[in-house]
Protein backbone atom coordinates (compact mmCIF):
# COMPACT_ATOMS: atom_id res chain seq x y z
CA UNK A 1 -11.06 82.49 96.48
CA UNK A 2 -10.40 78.83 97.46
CA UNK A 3 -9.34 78.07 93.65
CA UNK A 4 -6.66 81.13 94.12
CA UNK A 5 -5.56 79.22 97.21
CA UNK A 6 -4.80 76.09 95.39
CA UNK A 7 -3.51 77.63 92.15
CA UNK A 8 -0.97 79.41 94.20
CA UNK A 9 0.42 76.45 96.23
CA UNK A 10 0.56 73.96 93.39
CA UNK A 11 2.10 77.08 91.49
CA UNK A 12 4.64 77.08 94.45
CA UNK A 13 5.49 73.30 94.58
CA UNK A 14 6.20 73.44 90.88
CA UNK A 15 8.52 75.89 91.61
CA UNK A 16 10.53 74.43 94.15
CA UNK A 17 10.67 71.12 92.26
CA UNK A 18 11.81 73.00 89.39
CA UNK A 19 15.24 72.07 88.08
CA UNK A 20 16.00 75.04 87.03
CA UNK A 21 15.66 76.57 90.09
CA UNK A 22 16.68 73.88 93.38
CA UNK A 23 19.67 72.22 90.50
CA UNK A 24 23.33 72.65 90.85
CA UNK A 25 22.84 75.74 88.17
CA UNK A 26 21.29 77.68 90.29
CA UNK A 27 23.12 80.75 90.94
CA UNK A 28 23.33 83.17 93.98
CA UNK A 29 21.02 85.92 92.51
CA UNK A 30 18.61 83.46 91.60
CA UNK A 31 18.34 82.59 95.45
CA UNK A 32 18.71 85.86 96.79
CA UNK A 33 15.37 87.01 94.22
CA UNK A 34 13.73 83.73 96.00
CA UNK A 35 14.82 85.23 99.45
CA UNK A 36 17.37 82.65 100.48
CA UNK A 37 21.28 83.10 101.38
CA UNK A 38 24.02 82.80 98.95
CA UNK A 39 25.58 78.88 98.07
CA UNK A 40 28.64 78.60 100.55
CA UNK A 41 32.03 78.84 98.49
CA UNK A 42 33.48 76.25 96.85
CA UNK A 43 37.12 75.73 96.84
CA UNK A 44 39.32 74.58 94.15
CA UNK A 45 42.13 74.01 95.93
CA UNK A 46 43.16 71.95 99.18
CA UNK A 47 42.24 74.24 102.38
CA UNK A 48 44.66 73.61 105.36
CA UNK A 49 43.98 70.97 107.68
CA UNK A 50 41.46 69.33 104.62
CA UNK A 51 42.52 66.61 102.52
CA UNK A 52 41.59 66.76 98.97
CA UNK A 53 40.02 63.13 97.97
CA UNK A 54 39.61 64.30 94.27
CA UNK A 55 41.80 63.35 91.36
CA UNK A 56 44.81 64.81 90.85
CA UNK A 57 45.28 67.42 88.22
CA UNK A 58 46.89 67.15 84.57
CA UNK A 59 49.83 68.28 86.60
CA UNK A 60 50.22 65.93 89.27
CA UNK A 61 48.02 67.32 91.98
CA UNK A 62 49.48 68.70 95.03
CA UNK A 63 50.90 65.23 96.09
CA UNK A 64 54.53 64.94 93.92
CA UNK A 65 55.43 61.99 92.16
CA UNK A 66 57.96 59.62 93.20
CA UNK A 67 61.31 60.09 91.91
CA UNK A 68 62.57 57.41 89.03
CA UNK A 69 65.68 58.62 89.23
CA UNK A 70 68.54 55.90 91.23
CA UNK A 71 69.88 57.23 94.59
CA UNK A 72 73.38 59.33 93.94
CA UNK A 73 76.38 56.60 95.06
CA UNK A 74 77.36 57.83 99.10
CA UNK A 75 80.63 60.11 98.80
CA UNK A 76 84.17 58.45 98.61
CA UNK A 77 87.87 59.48 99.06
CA UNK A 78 90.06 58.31 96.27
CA UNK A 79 93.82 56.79 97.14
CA UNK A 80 96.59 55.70 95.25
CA UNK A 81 99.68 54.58 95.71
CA UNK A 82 102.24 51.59 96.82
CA UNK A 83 101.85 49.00 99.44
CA UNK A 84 104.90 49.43 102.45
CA UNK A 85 104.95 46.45 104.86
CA UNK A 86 106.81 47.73 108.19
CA UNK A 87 107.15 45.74 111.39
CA UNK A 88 106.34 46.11 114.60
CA UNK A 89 108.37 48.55 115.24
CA UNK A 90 107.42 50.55 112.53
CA UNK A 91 110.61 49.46 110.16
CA UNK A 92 109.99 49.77 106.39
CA UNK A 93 110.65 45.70 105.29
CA UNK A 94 109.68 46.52 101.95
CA UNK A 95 106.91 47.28 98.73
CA UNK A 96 104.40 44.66 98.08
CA UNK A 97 106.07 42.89 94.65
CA UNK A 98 104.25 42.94 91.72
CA UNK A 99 105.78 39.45 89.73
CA UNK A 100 104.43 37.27 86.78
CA UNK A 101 104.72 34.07 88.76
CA UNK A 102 102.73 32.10 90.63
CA UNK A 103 102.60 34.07 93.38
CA UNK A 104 102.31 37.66 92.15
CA UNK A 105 102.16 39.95 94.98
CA UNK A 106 102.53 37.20 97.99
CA UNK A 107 105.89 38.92 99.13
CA UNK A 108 108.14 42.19 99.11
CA UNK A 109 110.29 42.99 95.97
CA UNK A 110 113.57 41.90 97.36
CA UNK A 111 114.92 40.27 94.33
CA UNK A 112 116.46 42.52 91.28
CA UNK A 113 113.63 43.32 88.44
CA UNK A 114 111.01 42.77 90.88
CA UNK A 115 108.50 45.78 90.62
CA UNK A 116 106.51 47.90 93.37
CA UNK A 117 102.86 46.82 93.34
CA UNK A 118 100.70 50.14 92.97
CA UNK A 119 97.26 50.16 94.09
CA UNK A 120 93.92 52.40 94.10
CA UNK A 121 91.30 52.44 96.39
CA UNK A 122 87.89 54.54 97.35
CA UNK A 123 87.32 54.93 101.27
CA UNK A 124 83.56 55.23 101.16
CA UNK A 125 81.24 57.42 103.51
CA UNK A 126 80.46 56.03 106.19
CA UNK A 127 83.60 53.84 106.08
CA UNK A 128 82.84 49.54 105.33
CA UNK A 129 85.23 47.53 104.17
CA UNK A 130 86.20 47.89 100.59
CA UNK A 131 88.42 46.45 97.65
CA UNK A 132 91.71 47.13 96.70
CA UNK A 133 92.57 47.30 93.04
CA UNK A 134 96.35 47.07 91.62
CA UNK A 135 96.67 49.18 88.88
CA UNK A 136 99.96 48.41 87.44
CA UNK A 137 99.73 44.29 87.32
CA UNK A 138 102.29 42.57 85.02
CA UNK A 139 100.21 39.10 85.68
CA UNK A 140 96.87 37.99 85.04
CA UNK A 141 93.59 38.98 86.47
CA UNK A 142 92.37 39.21 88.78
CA UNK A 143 93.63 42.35 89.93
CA UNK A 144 92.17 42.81 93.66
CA UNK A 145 94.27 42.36 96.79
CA UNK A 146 92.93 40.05 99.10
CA UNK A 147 93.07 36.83 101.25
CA UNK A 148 92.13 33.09 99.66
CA UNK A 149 92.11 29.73 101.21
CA UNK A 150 91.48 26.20 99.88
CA UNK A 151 88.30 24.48 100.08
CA UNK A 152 88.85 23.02 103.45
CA UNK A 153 90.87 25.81 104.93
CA UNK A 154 89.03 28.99 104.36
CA UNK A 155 88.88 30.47 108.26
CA UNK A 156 90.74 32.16 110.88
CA UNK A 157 90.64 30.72 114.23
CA UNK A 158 93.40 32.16 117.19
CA UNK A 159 93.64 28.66 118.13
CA UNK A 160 94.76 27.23 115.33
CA UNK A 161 97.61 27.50 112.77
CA UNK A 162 95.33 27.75 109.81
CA UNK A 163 96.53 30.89 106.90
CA UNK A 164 95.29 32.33 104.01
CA UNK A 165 97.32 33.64 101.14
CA UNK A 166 98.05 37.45 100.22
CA UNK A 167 96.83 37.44 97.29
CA UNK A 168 95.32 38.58 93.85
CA UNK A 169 91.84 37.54 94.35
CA UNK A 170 88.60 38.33 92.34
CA UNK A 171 86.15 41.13 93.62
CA UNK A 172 83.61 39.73 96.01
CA UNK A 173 80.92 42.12 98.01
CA UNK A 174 81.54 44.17 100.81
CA UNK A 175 81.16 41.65 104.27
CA UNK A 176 79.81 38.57 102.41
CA UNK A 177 81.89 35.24 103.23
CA UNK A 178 84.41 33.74 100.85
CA UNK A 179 83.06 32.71 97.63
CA UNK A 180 84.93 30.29 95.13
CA UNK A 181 87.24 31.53 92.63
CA UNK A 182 85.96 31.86 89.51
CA UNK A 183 89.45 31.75 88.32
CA UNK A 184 90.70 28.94 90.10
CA UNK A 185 88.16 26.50 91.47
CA UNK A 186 90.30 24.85 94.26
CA UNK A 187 90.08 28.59 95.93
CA UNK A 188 87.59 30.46 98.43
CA UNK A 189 88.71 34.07 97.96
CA UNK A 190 87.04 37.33 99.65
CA UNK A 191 88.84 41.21 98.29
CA UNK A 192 86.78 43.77 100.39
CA UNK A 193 87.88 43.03 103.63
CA UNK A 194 89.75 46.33 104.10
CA UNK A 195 89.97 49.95 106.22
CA UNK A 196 91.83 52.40 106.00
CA UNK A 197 93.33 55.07 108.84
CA UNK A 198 93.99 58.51 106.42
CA UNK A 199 96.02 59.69 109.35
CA UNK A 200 98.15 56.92 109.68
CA UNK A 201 97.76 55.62 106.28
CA UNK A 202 97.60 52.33 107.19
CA UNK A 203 95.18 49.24 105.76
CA UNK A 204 93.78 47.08 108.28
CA UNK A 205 92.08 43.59 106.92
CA UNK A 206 89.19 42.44 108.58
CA UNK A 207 88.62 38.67 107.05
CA UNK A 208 84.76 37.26 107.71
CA UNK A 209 84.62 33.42 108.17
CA UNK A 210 81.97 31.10 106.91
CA UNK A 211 79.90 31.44 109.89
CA UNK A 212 80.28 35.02 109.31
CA UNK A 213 82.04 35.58 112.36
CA UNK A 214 84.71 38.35 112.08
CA UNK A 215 87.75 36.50 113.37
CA UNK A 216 91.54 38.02 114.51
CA UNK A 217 93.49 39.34 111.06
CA UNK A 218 97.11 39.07 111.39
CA UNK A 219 99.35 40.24 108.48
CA UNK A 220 102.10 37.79 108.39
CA UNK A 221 105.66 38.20 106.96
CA UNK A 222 107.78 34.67 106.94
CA UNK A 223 111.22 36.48 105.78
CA UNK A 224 112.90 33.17 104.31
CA UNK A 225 110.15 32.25 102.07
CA UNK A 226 109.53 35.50 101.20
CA UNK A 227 106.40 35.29 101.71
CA UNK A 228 102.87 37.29 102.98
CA UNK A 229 99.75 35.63 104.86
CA UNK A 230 96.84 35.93 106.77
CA UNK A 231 96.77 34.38 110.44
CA UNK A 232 94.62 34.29 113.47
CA UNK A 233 97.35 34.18 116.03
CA UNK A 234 101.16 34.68 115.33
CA UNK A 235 102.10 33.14 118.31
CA UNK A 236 100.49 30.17 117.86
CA UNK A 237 101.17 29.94 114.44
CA UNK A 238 105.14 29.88 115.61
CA UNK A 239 105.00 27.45 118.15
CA UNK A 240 106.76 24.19 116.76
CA UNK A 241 107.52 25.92 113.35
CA UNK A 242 110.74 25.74 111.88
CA UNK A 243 109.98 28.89 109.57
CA UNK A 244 108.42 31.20 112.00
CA UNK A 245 106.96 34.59 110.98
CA UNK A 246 106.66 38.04 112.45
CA UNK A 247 103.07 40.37 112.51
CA UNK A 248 103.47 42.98 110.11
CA UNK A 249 101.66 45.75 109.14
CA UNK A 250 100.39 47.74 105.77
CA UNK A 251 101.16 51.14 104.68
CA UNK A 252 100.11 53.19 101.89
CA UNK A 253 102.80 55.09 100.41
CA UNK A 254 103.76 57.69 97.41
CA UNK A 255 104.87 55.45 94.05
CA UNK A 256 108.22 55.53 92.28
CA UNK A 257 107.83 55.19 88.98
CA UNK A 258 111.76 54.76 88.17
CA UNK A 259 111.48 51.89 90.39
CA UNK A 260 108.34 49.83 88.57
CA UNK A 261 108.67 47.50 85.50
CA UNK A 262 104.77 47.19 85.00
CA UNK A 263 102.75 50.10 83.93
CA UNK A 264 100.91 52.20 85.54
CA UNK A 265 97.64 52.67 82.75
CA UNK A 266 97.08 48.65 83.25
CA UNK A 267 94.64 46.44 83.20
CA UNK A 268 91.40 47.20 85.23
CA UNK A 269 89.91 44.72 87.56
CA UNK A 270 86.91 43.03 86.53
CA UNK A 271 84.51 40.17 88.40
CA UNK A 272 84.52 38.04 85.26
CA UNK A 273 84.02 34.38 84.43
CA UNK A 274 87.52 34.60 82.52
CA UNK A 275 90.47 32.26 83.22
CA UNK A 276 93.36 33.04 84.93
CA UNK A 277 96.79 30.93 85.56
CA UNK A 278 98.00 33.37 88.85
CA UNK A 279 95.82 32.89 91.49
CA UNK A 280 97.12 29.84 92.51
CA UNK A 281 98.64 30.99 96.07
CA UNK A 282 97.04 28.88 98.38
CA UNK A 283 95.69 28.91 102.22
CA UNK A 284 97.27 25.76 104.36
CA UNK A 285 97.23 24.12 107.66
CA UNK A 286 100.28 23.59 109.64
């Protein structure tokens, strides 16, 4: 009877150390025949409010994969058209010129066979200041509208009588500080320094210094020169000035093609290492 006993338990433990039996094979009838619950579930999926630690499947898991595609460029209102200079009053002086001299678009087309500058621009969304292209040019790149000084004049200040030119410039970024010519190196030249007001259509240039201050922007017309600059106080720039100037201001308007030498499917403007002969308008001190 006692060698029953023993037979039976050792019979037992070999059972329960059995492999076959206590391994991860083991089914659910298996345990129910030995008397013991069903295995809990196992789910092959993440349950809410569980994070699943395993690898991902052949598919990517349930966590998506970055996208390697760039961001889409932010929305933008397209304008074209020719550059009006009124006064203060709101009196049309005349079109921005568009010359083969030295001074392409520095003044109005007042003389005869001068052309009408036309221009194209994008307003981004939300607004920052951005570049204006002329899309007709009869002179040399570059082809963006924009201020330059010299070397040692490159900043506004409404105490002083320092200008820049109106000018063609080269394309520079959005609120960076004047960077030299690559056209002219006696030149510090910035293009996207302007807004635009779609009800009013009127550009507004906002010049940034080399401290990166944003100083006063005056558009300046001196009518016996002919000629269109940038100026941090008109007032002060008139005191003791035998040519003196009035504040103007810039207007998009419709183009006359009847009225415009160049044409109109010109040259684009590039920010290229090219050379140039025309952007040799030049910021001075008075």
């Amino acid at each position: 009877m006692l060698l029953s006993k023993s037979c039976f338990v050792v019979t037992a433990l070999a059972v329960l150390a059995s492999p076959a039996v206590c391994g991860p094979t083991e089914t659910n009838a298996q345990r129910m025949a030995r008397g013991l619950p069903p295995l809990p579930p196992r789910f092959k999926w993440t349950v809410p409010g569980r994070r699943n630690n395993g690898p991902p499947t052949p598919a990517g898991g349930w966590y998506p994969k970055p996208s390697t595609k760039p961001p889409p460029p932010p929305p933008s209102t397209p304008y074209s058209g020719c550059l009006e200079v009124r006064d203060d009053q709101g009196n049309a002086l005349g079109h921005v010129k568009n010359t083969n001299t030295s001074s392409p678009i520095g003044g109005l087309s007042l003389s005869k066979g001068d052309g009408d500058l036309k221009v194209s621009f994008n307003v981004p969304q939300p607004s920052v200041p951005f570049d204006v292209l002329a899309t007709n040019p009869i002179f040399s790149e570059p082809y963006y509208v924009g201020a330059a000084g010299t070397l040692d004049i490159n900043w506004l200040d409404p105490t002083s009588k320092n200008t820049l030119a109106f000018t063609n410039v080269q394309q520079t970024p959005a609120g960076s500080v004047s960077l030299l010519s690559t056209f002219d190196s006696t030149l510090m030249v910035q293009s996207a320094i302007w807004s635009f007001n779609s009800d009013s259509n009127r550009l507004t240039a906002q010049y940034i210094n080399p401290d990166g201050s944003s100083p006063a922007t005056v558009l300046a017309y001196d009518s016996h020169a002919n000629t269109l600059f940038f100026v941090g106080d008109i007032d002060d720039y008139n005191v003791d000035n035998d040519n003196s100037a009035s504040a103007v201001n810039l207007f998009l308007v419709g183009a006359d093609d009847n009225d415009d030498p160049g044409n109109d499917n010109g040259s684009q403007g590039k920010n290229s290492n090219g050379q140039g002969d025309n952007d040799n308008s030049q910021g001075h001190g008075h």
